[in-house]
C-alpha atoms as a PDB file:
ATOM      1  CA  UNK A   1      14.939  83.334-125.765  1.00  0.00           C
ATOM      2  CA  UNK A   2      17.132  80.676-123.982  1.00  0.00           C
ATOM      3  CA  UNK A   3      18.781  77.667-125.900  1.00  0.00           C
ATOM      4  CA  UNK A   4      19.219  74.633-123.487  1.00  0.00           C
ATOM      5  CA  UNK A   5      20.477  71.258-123.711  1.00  0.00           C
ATOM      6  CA  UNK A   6      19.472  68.448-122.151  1.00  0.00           C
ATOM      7  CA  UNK A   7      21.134  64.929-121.887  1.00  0.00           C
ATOM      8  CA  UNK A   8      18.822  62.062-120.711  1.00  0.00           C
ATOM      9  CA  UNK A   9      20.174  58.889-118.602  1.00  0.00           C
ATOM     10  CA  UNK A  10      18.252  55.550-117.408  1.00  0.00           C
ATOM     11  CA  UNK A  11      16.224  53.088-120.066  1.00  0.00           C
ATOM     12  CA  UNK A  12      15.563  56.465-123.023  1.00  0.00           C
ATOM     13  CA  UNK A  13      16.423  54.372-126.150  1.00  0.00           C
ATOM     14  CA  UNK A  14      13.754  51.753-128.058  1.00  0.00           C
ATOM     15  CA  UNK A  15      11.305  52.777-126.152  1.00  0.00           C
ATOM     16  CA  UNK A  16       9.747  56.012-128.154  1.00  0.00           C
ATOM     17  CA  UNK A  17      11.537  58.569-125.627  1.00  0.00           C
ATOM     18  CA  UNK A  18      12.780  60.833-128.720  1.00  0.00           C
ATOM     19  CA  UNK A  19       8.823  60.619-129.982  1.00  0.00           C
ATOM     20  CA  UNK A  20       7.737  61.580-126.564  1.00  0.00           C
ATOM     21  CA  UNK A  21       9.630  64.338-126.502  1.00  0.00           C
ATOM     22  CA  UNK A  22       9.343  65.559-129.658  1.00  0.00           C
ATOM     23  CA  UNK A  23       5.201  65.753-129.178  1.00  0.00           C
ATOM     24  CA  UNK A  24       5.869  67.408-126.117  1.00  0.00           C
ATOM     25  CA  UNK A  25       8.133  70.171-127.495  1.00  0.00           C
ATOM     26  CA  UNK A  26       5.649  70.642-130.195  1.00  0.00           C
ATOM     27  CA  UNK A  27       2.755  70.938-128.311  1.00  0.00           C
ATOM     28  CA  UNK A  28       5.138  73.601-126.294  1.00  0.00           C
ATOM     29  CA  UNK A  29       5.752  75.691-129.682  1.00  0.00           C
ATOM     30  CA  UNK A  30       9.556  74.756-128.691  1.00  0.00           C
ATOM     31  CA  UNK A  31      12.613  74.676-131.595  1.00  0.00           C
ATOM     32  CA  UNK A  32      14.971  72.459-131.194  1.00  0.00           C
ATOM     33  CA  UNK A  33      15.767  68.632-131.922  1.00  0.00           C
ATOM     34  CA  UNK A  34      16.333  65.155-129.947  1.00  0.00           C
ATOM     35  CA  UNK A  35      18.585  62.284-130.741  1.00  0.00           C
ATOM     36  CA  UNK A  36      19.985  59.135-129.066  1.00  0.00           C
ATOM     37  CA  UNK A  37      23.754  59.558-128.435  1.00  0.00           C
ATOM     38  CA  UNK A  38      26.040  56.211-128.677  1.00  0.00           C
ATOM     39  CA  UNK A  39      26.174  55.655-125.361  1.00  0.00           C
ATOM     40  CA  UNK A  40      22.809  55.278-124.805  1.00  0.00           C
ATOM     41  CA  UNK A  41      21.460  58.696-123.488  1.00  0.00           C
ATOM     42  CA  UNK A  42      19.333  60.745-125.382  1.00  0.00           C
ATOM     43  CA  UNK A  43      20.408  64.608-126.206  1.00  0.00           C
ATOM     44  CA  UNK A  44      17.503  67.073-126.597  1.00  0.00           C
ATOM     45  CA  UNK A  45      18.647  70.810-127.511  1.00  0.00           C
ATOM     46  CA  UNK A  46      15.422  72.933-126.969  1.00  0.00           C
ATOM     47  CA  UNK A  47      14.885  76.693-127.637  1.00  0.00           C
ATOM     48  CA  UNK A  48      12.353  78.766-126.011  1.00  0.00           C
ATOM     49  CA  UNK A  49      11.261  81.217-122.664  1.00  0.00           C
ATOM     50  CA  UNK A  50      12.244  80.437-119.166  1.00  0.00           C
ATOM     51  CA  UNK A  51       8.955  79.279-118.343  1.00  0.00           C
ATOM     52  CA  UNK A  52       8.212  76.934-121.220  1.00  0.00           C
ATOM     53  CA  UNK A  53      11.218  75.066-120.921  1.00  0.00           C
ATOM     54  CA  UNK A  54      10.954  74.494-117.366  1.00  0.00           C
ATOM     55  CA  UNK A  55       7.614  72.742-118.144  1.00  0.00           C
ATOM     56  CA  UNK A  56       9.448  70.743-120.860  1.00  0.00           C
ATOM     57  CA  UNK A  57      12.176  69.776-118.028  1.00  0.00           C
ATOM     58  CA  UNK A  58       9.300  68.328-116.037  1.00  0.00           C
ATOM     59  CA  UNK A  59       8.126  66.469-118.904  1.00  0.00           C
ATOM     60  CA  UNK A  60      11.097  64.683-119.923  1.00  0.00           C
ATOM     61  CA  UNK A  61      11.497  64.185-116.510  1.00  0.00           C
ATOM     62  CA  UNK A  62       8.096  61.789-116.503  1.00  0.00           C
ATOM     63  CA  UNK A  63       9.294  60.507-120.315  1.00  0.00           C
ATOM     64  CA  UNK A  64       6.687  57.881-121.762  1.00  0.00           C
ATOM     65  CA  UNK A  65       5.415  54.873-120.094  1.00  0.00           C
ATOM     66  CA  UNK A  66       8.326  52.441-120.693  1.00  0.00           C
ATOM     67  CA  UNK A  67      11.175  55.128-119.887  1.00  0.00           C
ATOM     68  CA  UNK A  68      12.961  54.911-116.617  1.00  0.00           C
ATOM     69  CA  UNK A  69      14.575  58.634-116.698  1.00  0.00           C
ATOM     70  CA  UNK A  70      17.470  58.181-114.073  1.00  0.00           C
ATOM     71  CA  UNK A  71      19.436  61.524-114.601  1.00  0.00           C
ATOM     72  CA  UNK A  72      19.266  64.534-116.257  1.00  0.00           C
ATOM     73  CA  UNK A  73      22.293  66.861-117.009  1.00  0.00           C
ATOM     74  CA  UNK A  74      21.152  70.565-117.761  1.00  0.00           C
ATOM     75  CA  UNK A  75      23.208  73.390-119.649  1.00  0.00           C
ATOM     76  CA  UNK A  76      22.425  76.464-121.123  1.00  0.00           C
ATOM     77  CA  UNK A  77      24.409  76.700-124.015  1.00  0.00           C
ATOM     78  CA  UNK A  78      24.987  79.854-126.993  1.00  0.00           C
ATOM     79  CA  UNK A  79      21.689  80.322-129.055  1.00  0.00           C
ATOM     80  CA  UNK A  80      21.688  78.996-132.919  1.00  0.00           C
ATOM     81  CA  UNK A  81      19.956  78.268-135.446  1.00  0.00           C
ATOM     82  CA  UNK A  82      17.380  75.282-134.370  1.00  0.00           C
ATOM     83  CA  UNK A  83      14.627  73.585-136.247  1.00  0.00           C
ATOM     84  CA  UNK A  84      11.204  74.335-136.083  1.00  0.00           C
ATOM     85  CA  UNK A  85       8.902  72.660-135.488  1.00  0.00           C
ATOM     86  CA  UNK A  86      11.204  70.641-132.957  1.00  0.00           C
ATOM     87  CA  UNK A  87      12.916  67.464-134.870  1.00  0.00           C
ATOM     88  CA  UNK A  88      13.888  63.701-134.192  1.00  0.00           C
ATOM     89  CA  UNK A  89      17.754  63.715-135.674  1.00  0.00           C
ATOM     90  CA  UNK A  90      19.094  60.293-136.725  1.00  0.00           C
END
C-alpha cells in the first residue's frame, strides 16, 4: 500500500475540482482526502496500490470540465492513518 500526495496547479478552486476528485477516488476504493491550499492549489493525499493510483494521477490530470490542471507535483510520502471513504477537508 503506497500513500501519495498530490498538489494540483492551474484554475482547481470554485470550480468542483475537490468534488471531482473525491468521486473519482471513491469510485477507485482509494483513502485519502482533498483540500484547497491558500494559495490556490489543491492538495489530494491518496492511499492505495501502484496501479490504482496511477489511474487516479491520470484522472486528476483531466480534472472536471471547468479545471485547467497546469502542474502537478508528485511525492510519495510515510503511510498514516487516512479516511475512508476518501474525504473533501475544509
Amino acid at each position: 500500500m503506497l500513500t501519495r500526495k498530490y498538489l494540483i496547479f492551474g484554475i482547481v478552486q470554485g470550480v468542483g475540482y475537490r468534488a471531482f476528485a473525491q468521486s473519482v477516488a471513491q469510485s477507485l476504493k482509494l483513502s485519502g482526502y482533498v483540500r484547497n491550499l491558500p494559495d490556490g492549489s489543491v492538495e489530494c493525499v491518496a492511499q492505495g496500490s501502484e496501479e490504482v493510483l496511477s489511474r487516479f494521477y491520470e484522472r486528476l490530470r483531466e480534472g472536471p470540465p471547468l479545471a485547467r490542471v497546469s502542474e502537478i507535483q508528485v511525492k510519495d510520502i510515510a503511510g498514516e492513518d487516512l479516511p475512508f471513504p476518501f474525504a473533501i477537508k475544509r
